[in-house]
PDB file of N, CA and C in Angstrom:
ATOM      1  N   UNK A   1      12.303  10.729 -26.573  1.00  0.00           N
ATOM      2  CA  UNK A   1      10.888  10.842 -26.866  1.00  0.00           C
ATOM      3  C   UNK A   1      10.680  11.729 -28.078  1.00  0.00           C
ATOM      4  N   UNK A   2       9.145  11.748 -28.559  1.00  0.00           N
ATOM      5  CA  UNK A   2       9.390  12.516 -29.303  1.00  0.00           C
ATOM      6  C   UNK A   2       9.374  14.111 -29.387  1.00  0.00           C
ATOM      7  N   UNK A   3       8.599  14.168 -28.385  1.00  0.00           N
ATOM      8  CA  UNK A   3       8.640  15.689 -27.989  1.00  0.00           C
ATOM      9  C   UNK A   3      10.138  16.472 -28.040  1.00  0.00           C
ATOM     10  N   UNK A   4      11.263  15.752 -27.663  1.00  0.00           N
ATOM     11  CA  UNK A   4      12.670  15.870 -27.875  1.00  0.00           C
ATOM     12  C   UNK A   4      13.146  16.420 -29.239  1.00  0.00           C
ATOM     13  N   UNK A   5      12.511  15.577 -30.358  1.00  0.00           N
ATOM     14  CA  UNK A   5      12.726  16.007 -31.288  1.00  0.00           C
ATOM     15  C   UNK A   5      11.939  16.678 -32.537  1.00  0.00           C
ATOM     16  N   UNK A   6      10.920  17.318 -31.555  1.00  0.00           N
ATOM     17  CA  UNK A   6      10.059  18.257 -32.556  1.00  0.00           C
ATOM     18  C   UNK A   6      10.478  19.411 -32.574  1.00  0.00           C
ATOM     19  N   UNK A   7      10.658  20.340 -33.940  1.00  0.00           N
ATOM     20  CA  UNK A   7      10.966  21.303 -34.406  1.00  0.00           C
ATOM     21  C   UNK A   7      10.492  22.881 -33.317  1.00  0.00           C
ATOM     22  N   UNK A   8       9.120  22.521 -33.420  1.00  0.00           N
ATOM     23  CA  UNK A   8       8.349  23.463 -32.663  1.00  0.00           C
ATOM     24  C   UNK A   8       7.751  23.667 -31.734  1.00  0.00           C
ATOM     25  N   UNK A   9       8.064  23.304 -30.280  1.00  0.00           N
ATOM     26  CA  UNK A   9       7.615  22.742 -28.974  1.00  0.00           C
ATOM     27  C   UNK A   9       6.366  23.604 -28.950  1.00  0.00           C
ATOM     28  N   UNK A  10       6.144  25.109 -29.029  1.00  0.00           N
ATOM     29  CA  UNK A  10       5.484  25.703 -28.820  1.00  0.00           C
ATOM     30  C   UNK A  10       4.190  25.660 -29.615  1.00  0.00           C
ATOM     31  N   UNK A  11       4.033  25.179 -30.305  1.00  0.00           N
ATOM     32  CA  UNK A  11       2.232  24.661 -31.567  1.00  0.00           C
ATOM     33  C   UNK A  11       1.652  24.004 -30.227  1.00  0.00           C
ATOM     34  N   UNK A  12       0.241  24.189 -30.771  1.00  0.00           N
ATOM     35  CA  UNK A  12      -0.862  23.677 -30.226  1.00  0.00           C
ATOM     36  C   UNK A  12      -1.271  22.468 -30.584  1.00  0.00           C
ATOM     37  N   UNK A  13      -1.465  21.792 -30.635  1.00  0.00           N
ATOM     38  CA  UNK A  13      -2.121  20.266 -31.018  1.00  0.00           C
ATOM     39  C   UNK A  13      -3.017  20.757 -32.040  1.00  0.00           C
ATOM     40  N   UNK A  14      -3.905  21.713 -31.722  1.00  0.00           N
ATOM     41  CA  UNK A  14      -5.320  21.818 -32.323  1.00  0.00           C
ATOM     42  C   UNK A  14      -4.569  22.484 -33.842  1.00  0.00           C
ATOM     43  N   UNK A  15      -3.272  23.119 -33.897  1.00  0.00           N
ATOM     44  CA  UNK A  15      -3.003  23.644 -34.868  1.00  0.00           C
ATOM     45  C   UNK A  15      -2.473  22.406 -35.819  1.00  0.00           C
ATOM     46  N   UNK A  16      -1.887  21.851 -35.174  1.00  0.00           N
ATOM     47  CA  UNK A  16      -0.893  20.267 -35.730  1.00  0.00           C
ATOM     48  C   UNK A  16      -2.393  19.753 -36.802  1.00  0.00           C
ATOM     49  N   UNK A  17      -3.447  19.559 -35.748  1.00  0.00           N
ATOM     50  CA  UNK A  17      -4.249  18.902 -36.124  1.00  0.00           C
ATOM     51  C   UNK A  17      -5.450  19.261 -37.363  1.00  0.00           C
ATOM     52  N   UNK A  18      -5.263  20.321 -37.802  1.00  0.00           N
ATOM     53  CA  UNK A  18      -5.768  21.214 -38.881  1.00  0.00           C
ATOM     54  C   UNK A  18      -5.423  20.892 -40.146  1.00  0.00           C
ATOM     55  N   UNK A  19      -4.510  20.119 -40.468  1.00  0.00           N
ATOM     56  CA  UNK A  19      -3.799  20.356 -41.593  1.00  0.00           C
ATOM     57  C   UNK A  19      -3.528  18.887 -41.996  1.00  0.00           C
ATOM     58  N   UNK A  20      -3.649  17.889 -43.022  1.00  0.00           N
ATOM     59  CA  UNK A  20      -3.163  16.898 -43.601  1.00  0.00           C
ATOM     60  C   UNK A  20      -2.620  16.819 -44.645  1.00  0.00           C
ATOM     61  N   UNK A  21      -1.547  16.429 -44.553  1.00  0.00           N
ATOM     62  CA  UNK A  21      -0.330  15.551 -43.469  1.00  0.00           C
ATOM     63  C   UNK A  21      -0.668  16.272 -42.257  1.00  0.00           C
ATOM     64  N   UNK A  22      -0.305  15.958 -41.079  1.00  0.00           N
ATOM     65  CA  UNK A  22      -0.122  16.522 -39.847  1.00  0.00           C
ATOM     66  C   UNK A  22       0.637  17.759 -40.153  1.00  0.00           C
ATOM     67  N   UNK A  23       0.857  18.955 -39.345  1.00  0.00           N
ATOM     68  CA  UNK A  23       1.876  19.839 -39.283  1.00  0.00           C
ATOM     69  C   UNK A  23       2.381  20.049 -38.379  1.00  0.00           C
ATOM     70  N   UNK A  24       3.651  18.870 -38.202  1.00  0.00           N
ATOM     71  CA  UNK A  24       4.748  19.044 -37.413  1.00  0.00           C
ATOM     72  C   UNK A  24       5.907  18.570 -37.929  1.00  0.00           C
ATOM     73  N   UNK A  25       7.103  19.103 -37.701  1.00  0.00           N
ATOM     74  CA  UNK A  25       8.389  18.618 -37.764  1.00  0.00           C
ATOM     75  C   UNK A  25       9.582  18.054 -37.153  1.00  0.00           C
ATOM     76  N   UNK A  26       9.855  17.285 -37.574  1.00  0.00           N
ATOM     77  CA  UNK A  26      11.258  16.907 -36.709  1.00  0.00           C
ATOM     78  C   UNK A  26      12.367  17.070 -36.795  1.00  0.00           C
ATOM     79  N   UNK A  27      13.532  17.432 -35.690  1.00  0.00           N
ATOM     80  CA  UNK A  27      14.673  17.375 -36.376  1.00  0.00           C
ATOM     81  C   UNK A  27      15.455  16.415 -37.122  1.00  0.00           C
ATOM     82  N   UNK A  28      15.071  14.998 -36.758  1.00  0.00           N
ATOM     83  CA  UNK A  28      15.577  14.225 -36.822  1.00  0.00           C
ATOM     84  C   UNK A  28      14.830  13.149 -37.818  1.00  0.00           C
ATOM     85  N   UNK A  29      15.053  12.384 -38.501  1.00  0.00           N
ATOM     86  CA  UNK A  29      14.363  11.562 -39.222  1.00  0.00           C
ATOM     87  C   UNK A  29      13.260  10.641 -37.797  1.00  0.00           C
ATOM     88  N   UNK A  30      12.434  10.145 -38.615  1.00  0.00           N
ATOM     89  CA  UNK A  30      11.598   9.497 -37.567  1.00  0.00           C
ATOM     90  C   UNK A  30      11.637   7.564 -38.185  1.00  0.00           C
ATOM     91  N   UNK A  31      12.790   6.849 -37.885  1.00  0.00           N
ATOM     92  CA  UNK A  31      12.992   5.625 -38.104  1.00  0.00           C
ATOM     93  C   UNK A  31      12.455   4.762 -37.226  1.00  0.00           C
ATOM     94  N   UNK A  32      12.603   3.201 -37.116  1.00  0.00           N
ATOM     95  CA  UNK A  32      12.599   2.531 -36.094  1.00  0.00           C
ATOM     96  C   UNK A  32      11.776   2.697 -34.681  1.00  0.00           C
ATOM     97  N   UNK A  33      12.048   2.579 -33.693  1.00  0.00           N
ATOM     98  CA  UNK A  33      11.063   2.751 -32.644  1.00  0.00           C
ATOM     99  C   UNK A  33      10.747   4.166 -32.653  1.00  0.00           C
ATOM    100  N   UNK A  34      11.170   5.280 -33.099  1.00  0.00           N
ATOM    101  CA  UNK A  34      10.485   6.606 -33.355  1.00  0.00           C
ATOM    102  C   UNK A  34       9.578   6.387 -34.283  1.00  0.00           C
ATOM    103  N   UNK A  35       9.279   6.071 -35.172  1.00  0.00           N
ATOM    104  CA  UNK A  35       8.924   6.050 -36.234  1.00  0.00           C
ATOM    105  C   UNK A  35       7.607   5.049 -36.034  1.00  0.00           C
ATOM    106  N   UNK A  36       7.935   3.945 -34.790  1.00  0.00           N
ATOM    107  CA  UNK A  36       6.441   3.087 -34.067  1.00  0.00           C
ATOM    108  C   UNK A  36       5.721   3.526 -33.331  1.00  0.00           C
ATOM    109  N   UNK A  37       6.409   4.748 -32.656  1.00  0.00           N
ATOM    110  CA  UNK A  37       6.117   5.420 -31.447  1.00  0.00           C
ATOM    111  C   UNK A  37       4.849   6.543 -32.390  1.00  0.00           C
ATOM    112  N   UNK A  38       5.421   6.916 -33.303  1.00  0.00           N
ATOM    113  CA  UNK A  38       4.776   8.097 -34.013  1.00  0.00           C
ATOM    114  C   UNK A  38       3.607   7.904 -34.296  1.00  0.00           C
ATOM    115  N   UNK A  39       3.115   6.424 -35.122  1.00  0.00           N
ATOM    116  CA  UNK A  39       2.415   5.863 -35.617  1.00  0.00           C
ATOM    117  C   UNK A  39       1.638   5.404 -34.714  1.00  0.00           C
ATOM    118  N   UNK A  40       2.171   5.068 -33.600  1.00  0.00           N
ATOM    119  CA  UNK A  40       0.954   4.579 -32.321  1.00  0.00           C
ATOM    120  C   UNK A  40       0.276   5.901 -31.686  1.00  0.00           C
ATOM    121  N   UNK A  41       0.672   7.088 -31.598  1.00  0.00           N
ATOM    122  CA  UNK A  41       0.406   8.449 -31.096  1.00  0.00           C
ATOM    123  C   UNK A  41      -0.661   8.549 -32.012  1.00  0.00           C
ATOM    124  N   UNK A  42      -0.362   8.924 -33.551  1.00  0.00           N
ATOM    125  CA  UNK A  42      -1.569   9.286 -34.745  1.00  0.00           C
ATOM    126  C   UNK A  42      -2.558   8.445 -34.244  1.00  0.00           C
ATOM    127  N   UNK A  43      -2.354   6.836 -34.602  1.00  0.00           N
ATOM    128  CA  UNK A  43      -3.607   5.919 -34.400  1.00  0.00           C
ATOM    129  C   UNK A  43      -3.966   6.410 -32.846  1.00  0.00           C
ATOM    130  N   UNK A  44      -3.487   6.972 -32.162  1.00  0.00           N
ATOM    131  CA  UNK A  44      -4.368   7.057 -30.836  1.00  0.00           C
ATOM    132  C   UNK A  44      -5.205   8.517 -30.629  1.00  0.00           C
ATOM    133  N   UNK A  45      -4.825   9.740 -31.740  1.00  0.00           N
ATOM    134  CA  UNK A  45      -5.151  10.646 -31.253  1.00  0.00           C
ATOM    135  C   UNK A  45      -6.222  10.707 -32.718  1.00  0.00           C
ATOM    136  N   UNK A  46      -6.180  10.062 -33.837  1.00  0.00           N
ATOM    137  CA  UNK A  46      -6.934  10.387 -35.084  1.00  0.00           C
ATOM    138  C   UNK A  46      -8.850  10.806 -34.713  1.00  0.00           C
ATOM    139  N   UNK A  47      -9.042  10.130 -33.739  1.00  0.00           N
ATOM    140  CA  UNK A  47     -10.625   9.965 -33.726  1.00  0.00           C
ATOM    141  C   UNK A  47     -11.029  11.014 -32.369  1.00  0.00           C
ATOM    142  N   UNK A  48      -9.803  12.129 -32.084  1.00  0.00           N
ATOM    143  CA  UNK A  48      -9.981  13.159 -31.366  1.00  0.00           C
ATOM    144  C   UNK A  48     -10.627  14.262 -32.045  1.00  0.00           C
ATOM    145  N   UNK A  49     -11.602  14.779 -31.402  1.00  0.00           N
ATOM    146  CA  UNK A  49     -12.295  16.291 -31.658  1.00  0.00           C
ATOM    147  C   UNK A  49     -12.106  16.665 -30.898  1.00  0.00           C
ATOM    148  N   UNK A  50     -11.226  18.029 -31.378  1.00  0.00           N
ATOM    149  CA  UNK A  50     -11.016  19.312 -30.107  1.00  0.00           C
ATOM    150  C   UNK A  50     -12.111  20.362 -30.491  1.00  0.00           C
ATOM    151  N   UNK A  51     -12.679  20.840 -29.065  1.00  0.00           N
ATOM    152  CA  UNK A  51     -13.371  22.027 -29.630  1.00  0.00           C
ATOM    153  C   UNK A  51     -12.784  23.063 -28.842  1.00  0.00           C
ATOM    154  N   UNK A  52     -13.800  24.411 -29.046  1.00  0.00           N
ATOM    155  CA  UNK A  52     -13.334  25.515 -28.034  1.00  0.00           C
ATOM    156  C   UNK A  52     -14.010  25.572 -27.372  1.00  0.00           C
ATOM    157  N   UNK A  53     -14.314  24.717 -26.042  1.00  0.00           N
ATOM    158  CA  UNK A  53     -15.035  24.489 -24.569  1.00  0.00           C
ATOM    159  C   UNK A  53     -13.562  24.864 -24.070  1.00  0.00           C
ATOM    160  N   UNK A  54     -14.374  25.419 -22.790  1.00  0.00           N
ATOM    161  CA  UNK A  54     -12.917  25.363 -21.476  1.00  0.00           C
ATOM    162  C   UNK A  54     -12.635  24.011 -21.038  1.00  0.00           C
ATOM    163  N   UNK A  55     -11.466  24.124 -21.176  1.00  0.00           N
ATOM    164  CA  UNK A  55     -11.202  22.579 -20.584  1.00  0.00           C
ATOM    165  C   UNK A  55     -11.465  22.658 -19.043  1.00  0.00           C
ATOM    166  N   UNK A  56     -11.798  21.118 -18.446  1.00  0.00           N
ATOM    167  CA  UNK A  56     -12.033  21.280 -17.061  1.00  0.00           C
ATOM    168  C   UNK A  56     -11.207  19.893 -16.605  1.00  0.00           C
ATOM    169  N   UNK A  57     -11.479  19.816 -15.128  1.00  0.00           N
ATOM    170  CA  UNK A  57     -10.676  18.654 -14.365  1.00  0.00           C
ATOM    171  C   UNK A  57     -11.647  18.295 -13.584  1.00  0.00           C
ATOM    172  N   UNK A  58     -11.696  16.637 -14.079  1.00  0.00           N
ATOM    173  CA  UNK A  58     -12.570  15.688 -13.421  1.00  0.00           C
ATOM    174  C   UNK A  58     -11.803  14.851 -12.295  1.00  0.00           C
ATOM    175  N   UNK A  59     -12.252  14.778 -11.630  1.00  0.00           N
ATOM    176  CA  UNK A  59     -11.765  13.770  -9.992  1.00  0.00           C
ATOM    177  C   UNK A  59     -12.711  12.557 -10.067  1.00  0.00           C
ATOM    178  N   UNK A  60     -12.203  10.993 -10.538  1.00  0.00           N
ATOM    179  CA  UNK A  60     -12.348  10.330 -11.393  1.00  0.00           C
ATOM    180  C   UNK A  60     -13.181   9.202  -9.971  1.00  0.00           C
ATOM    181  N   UNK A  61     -12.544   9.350  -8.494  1.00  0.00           N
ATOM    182  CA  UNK A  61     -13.026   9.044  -7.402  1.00  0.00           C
ATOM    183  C   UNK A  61     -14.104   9.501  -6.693  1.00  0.00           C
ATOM    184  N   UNK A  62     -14.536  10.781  -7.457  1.00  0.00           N
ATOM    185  CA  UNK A  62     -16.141  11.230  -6.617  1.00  0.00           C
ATOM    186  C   UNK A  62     -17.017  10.979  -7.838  1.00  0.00           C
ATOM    187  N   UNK A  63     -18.128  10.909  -7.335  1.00  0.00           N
ATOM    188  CA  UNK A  63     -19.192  11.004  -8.393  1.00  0.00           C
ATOM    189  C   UNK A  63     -19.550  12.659  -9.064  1.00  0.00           C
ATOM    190  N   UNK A  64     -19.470  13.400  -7.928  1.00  0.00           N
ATOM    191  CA  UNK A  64     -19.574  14.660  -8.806  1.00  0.00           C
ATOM    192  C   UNK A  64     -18.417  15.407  -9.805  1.00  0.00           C
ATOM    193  N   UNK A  65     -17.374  14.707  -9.459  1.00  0.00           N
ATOM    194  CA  UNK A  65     -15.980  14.634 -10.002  1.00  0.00           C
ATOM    195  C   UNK A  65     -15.311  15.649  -9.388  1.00  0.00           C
ATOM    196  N   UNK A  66     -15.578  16.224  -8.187  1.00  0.00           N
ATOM    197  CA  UNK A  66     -14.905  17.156  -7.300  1.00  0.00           C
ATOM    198  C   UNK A  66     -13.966  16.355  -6.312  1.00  0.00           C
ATOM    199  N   UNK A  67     -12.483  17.257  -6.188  1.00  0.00           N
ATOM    200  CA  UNK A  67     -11.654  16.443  -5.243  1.00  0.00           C
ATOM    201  C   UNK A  67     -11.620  16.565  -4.041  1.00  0.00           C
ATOM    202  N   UNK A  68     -12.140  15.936  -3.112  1.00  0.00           N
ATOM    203  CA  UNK A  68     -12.332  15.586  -1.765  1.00  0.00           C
ATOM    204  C   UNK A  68     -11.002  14.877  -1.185  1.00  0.00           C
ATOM    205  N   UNK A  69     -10.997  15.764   0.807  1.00  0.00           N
ATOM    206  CA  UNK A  69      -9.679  14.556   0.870  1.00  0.00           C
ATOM    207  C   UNK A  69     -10.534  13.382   1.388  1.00  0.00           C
ATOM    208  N   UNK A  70     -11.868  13.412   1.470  1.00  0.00           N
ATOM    209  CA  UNK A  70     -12.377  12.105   1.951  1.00  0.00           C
ATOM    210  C   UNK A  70     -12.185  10.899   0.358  1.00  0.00           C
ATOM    211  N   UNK A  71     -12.379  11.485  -0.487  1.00  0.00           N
ATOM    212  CA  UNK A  71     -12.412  10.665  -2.180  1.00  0.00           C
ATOM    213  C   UNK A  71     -11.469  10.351  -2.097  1.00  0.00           C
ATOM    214  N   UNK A  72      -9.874  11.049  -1.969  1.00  0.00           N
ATOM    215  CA  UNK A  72      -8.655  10.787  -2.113  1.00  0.00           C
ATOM    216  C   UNK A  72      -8.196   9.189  -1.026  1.00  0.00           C
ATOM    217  N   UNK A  73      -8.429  10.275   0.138  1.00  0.00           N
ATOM    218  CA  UNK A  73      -8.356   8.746   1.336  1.00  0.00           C
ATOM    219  C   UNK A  73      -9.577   7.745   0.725  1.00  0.00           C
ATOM    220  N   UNK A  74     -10.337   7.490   0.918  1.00  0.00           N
ATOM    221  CA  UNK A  74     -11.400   5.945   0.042  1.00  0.00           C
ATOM    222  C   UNK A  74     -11.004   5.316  -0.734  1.00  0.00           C
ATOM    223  N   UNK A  75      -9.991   6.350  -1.962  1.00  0.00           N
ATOM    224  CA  UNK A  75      -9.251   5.482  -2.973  1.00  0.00           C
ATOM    225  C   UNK A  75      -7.815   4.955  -2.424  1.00  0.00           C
ATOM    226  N   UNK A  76      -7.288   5.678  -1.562  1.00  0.00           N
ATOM    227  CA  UNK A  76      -6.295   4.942  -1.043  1.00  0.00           C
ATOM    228  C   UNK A  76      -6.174   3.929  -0.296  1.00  0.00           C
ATOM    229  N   UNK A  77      -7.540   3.662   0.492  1.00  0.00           N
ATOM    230  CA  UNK A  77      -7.824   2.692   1.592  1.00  0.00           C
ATOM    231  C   UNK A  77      -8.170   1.257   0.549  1.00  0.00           C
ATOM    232  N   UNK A  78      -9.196   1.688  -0.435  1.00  0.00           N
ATOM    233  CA  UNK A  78      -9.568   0.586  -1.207  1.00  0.00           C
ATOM    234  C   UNK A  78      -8.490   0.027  -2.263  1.00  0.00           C
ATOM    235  N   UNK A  79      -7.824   0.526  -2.318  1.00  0.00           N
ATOM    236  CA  UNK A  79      -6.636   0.330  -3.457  1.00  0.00           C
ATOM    237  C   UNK A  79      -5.322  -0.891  -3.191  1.00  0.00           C
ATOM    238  N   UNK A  80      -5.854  -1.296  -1.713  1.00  0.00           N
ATOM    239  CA  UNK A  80      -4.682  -1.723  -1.373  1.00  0.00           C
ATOM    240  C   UNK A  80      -3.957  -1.748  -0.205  1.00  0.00           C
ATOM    241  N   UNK A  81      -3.061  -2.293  -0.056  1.00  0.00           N
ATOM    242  CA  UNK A  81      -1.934  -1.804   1.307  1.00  0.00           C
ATOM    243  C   UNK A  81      -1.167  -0.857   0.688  1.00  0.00           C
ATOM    244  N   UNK A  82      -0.572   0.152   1.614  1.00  0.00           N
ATOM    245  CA  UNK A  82       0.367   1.396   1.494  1.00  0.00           C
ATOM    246  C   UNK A  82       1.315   0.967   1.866  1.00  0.00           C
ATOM    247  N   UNK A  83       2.527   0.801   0.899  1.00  0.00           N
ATOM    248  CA  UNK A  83       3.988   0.617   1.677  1.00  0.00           C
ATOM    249  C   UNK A  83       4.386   1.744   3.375  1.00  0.00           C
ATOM    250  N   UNK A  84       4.737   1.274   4.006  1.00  0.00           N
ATOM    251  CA  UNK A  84       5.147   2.173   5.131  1.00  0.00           C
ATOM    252  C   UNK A  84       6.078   3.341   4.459  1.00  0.00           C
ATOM    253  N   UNK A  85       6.974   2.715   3.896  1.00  0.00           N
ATOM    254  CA  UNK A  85       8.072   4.334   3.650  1.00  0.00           C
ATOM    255  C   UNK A  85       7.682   4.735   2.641  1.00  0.00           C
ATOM    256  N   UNK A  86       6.557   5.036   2.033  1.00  0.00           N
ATOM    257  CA  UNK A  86       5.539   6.646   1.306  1.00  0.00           C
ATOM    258  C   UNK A  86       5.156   7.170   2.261  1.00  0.00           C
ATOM    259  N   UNK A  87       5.458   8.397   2.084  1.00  0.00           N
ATOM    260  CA  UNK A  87       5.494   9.383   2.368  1.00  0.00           C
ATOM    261  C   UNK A  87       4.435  10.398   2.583  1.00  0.00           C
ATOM    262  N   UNK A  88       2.763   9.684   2.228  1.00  0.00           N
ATOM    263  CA  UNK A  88       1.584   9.841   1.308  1.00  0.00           C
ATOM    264  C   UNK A  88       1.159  10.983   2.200  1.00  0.00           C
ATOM    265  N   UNK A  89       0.849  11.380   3.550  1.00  0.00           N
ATOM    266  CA  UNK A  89       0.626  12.937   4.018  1.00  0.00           C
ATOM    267  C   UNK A  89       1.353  13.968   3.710  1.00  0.00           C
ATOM    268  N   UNK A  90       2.992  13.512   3.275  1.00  0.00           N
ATOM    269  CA  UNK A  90       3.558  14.813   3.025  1.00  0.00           C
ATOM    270  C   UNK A  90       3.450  15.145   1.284  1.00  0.00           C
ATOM    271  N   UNK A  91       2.717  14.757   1.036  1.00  0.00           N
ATOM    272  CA  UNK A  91       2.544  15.068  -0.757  1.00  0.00           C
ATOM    273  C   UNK A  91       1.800  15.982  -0.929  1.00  0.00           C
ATOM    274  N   UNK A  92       2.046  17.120  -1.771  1.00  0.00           N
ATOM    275  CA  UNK A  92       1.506  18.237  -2.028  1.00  0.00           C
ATOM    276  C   UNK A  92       0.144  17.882  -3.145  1.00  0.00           C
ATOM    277  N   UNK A  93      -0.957  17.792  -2.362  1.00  0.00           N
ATOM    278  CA  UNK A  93      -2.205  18.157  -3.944  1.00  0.00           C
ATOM    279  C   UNK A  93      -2.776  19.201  -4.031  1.00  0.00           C
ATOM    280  N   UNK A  94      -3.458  19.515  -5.364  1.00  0.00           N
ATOM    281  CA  UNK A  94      -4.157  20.470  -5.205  1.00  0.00           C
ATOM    282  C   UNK A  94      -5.861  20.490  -4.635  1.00  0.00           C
TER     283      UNK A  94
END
């Protein structure tokens, strides 16, 4: 991936994203499917605005976007059949 071969794991996006050209590096040349991979990331992240809001976490199954285990179970019931061997009560959420 490419995260594998970036210079500086530790940058922020918002810093990457300050600067044109981008400012990041690789160790490695970026050819071939790196090099498609790269180009599909830019085209996907170009029309991003970061600001300085706190980021928050939406629960995409309630309407108020709070996580419920009733929201959680509704989406699991409506989603489908549950294979028997998941494991789905012993899974840790937050």
């Amino acid at each position: 991936t490419l995260y594998n071969i970036v210079q500086r794991k530790e940058d922020y996006v918002g810093t990457i994203f300050q600067t044109t050209p981008l400012n990041i590096q690789f160790r490695r040349a970026l050819v071939g499917e790196r090099w498609n991979a790269w180009m599909h990331l830019v085209r996907r992240l170009i029309d991003v605005q970061l600001s300085d809001q706190s980021d928050s976490t939406q629960w995409k199954f309630a309407k108020n976007g709070g996580f419920t285990v009733k929201s959680f179970y509704m989406d699991l019931i409506n989603s489908g059949p549950i294979s028997r061997s998941l494991h789905i009560w012993k899974i840790k959420v937050p």
